[in-house]
N, C-alpha and C. Protein backbone atom coordinates (compact mmCIF):
# COMPACT_ATOMS: atom_id res chain seq x y z
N UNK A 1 -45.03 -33.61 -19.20
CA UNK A 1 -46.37 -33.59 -18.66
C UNK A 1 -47.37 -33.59 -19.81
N UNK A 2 -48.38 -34.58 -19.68
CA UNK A 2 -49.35 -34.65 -20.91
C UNK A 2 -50.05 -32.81 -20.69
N UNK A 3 -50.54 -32.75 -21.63
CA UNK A 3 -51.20 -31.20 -22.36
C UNK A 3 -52.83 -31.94 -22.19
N UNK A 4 -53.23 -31.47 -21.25
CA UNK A 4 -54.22 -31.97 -20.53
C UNK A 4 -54.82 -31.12 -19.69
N UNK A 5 -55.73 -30.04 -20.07
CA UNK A 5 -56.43 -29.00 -19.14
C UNK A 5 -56.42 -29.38 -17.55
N UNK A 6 -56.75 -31.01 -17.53
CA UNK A 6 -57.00 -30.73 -16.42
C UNK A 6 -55.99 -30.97 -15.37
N UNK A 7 -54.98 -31.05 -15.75
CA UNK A 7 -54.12 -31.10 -15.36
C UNK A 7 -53.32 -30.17 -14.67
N UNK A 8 -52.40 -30.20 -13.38
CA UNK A 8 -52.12 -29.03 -12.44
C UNK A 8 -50.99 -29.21 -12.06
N UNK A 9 -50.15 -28.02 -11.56
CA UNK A 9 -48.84 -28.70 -12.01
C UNK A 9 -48.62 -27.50 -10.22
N UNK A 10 -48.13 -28.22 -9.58
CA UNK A 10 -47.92 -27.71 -8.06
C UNK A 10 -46.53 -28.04 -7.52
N UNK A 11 -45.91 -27.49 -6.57
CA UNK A 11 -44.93 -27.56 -5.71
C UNK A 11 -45.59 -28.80 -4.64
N UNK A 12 -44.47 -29.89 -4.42
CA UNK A 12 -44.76 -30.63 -3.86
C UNK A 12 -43.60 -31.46 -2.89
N UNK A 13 -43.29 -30.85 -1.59
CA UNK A 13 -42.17 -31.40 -0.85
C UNK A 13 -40.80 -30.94 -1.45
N UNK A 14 -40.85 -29.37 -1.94
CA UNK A 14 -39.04 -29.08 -2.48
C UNK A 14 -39.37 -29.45 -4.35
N UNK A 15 -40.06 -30.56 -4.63
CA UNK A 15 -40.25 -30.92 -6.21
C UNK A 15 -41.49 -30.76 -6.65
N UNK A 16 -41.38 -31.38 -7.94
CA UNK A 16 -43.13 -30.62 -8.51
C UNK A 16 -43.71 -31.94 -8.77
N UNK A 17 -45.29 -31.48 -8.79
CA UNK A 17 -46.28 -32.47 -8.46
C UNK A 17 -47.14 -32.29 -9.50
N UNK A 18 -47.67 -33.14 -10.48
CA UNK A 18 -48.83 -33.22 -11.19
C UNK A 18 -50.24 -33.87 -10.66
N UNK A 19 -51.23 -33.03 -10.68
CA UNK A 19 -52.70 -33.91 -9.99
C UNK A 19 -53.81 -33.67 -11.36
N UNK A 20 -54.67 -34.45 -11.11
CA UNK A 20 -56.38 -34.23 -11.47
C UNK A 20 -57.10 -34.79 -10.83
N UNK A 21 -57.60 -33.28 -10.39
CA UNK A 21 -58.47 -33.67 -9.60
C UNK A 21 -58.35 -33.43 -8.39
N UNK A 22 -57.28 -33.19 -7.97
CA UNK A 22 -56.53 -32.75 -6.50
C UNK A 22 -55.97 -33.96 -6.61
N UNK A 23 -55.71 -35.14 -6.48
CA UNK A 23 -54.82 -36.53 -6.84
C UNK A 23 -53.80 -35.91 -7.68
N UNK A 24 -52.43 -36.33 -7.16
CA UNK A 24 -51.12 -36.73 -7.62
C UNK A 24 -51.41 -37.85 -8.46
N UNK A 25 -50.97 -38.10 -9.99
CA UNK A 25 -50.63 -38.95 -10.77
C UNK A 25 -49.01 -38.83 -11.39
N UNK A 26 -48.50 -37.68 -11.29
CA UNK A 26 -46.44 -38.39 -11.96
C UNK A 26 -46.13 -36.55 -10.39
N UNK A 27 -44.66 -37.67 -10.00
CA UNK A 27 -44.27 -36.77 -9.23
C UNK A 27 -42.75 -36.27 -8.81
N UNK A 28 -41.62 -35.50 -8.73
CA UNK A 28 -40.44 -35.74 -9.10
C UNK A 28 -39.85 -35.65 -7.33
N UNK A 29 -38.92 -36.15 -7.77
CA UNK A 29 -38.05 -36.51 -5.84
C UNK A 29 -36.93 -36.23 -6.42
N UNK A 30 -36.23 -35.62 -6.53
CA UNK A 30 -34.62 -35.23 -6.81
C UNK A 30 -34.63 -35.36 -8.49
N UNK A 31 -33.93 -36.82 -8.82
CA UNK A 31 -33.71 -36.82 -10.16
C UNK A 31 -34.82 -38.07 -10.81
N UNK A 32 -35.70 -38.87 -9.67
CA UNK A 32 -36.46 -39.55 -9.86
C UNK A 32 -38.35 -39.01 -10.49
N UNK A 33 -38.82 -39.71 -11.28
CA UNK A 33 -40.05 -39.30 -11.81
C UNK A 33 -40.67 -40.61 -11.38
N UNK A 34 -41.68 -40.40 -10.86
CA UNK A 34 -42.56 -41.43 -10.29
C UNK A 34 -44.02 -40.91 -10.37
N UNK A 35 -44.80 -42.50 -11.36
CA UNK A 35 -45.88 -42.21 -10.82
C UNK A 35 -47.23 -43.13 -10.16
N UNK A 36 -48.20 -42.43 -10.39
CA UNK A 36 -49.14 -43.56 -9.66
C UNK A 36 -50.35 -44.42 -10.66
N UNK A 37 -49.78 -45.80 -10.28
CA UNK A 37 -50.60 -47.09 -11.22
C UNK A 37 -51.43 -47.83 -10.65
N UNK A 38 -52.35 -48.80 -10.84
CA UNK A 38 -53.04 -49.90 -10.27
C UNK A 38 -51.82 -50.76 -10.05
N UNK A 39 -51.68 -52.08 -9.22
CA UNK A 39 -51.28 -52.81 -9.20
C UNK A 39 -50.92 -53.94 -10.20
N UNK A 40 -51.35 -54.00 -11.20
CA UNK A 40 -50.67 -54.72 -12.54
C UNK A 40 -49.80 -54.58 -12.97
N UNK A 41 -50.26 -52.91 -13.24
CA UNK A 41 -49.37 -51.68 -13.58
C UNK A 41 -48.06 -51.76 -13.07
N UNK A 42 -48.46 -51.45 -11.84
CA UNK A 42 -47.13 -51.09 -11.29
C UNK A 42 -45.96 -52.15 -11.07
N UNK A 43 -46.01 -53.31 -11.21
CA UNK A 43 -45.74 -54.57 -11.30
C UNK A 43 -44.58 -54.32 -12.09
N UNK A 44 -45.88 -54.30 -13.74
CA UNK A 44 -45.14 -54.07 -14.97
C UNK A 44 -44.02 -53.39 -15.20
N UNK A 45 -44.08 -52.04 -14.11
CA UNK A 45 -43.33 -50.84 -14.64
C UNK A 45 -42.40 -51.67 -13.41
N UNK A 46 -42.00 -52.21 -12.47
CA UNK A 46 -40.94 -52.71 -11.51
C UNK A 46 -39.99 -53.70 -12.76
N UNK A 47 -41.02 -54.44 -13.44
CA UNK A 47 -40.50 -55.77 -14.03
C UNK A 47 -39.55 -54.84 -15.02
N UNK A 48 -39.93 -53.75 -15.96
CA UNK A 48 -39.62 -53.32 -16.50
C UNK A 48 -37.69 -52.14 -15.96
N UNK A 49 -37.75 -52.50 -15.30
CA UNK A 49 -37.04 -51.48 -14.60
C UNK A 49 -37.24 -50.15 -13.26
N UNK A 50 -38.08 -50.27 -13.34
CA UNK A 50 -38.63 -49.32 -12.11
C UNK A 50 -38.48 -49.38 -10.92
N UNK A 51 -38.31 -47.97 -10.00
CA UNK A 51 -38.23 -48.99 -8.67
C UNK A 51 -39.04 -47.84 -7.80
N UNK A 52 -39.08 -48.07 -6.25
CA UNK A 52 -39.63 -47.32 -5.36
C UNK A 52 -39.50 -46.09 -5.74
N UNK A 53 -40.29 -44.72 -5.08
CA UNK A 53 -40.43 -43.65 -5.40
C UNK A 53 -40.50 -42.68 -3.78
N UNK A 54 -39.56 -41.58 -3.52
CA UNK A 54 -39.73 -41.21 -2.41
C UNK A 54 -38.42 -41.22 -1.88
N UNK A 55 -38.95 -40.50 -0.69
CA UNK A 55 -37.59 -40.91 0.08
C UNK A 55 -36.81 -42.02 0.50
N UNK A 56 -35.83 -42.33 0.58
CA UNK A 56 -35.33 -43.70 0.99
C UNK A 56 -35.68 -44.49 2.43
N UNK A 57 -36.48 -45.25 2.29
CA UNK A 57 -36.65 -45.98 3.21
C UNK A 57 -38.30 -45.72 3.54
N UNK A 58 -38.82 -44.96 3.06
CA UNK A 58 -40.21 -44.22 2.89
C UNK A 58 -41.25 -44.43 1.89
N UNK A 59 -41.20 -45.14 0.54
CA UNK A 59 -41.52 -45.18 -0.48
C UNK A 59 -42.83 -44.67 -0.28
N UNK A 60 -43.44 -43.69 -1.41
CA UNK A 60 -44.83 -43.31 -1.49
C UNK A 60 -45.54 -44.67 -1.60
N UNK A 61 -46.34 -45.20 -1.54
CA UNK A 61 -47.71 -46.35 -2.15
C UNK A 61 -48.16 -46.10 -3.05
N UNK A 62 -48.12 -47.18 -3.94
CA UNK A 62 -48.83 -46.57 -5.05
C UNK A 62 -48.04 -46.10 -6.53
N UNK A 63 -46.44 -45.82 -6.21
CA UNK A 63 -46.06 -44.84 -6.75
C UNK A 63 -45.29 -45.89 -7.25
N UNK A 64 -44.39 -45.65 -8.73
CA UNK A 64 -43.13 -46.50 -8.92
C UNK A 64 -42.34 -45.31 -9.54
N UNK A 65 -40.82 -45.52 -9.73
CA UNK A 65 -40.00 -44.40 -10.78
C UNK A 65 -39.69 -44.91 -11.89
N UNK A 66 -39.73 -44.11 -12.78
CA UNK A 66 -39.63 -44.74 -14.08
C UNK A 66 -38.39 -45.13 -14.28
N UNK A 67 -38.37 -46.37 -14.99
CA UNK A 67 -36.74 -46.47 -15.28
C UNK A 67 -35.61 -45.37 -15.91
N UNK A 68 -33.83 -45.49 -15.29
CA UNK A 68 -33.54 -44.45 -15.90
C UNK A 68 -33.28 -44.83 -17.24
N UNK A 69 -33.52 -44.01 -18.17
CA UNK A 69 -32.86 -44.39 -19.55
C UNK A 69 -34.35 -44.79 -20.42
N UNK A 70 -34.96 -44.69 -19.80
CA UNK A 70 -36.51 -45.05 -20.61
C UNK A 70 -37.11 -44.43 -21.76
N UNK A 71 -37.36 -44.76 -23.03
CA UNK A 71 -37.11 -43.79 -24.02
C UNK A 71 -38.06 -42.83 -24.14
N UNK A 72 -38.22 -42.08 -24.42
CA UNK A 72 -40.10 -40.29 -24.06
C UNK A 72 -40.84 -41.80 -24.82
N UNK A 73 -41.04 -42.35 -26.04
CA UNK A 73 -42.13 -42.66 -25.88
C UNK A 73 -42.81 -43.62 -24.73
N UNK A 74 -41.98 -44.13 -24.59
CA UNK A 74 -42.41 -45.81 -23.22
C UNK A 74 -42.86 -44.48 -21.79
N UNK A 75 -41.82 -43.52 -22.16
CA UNK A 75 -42.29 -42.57 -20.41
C UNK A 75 -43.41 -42.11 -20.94
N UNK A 76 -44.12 -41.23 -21.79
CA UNK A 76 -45.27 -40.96 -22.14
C UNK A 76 -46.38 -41.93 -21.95
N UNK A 77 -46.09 -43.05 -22.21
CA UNK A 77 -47.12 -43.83 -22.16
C UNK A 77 -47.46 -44.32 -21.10
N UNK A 78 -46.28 -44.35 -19.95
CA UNK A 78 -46.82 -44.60 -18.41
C UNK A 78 -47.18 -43.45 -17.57
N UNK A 79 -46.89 -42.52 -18.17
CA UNK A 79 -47.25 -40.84 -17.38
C UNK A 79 -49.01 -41.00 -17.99
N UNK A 80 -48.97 -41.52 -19.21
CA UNK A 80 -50.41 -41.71 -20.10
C UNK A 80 -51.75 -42.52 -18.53
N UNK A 81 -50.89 -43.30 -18.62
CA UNK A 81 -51.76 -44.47 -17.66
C UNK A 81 -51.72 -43.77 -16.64
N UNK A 82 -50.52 -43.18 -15.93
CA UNK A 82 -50.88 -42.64 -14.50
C UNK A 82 -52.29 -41.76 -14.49
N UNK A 83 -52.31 -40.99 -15.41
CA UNK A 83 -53.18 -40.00 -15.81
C UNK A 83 -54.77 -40.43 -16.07
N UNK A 84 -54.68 -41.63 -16.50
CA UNK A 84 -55.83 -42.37 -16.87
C UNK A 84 -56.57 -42.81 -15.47
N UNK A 85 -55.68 -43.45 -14.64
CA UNK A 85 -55.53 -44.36 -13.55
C UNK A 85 -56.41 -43.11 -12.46
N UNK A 86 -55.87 -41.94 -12.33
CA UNK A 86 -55.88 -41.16 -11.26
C UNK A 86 -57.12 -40.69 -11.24
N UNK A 87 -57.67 -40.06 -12.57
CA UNK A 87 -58.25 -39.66 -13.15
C UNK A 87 -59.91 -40.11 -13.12
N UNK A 88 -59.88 -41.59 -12.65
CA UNK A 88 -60.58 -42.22 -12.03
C UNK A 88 -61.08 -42.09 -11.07
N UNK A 89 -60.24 -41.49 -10.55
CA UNK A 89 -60.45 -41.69 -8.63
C UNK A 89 -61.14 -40.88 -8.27
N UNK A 90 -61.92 -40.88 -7.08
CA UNK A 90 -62.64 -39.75 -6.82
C UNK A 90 -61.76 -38.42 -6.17
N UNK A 91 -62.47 -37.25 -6.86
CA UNK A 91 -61.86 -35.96 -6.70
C UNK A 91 -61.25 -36.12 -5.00
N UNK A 92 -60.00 -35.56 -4.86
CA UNK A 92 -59.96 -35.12 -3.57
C UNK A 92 -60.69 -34.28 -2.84
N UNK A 93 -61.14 -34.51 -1.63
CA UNK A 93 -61.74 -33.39 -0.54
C UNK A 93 -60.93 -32.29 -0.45
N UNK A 94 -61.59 -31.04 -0.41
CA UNK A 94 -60.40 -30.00 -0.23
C UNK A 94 -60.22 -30.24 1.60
N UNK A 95 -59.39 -29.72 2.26
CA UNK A 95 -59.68 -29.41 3.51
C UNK A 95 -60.09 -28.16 3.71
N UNK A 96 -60.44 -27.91 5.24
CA UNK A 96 -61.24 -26.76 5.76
C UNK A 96 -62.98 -26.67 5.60
């Protein structure tokens, strides 16, 4: 997980969830790490090896898993972008 104040690190469905902002950007499903890109992006990271993220047959949107075997720097640098990407977005609404 980047070292990133704003960054939040939550229980999410049984696995753990990174947000900013209230947005999920990298998220874990068993032994899979997935996170969330623009569409170029996420392309890239499929072409590259990546695949759906989620439960089977369910895939989150949005989301890809990083390839297995991917070396920390190449995963840093797409956990980098998720982070960038999300980070963007407008804050989540809380509910209530």
């Amino acid at each position: 997980m980047p070292n990133d104040p704003r960054v939040v690190v939550k229980p999410m469905f049984g696995n753990l969830g990174c947000f900013v902002n209230g947005n999920m950007f990298l998220g874990l499903f068993g032994a899979d790490v997935g996170v969330r890109l623009p569409e170029p992006e996420r392309a890239a990271l499929v072409a590259a090896g990546g695949g759906p993220f989620g439960p089977r047959g369910r895939p989150m949107g949005g989301y890809v898993t990083l390839p297995v075997g991917l070396p920390a720097t190449a995963a840093r640098d797409w956990v980098a972008r998720a982070l960038d990407h999300v980070a963007a977005l407008p804050p989540k609404k809380k509910w209530g």
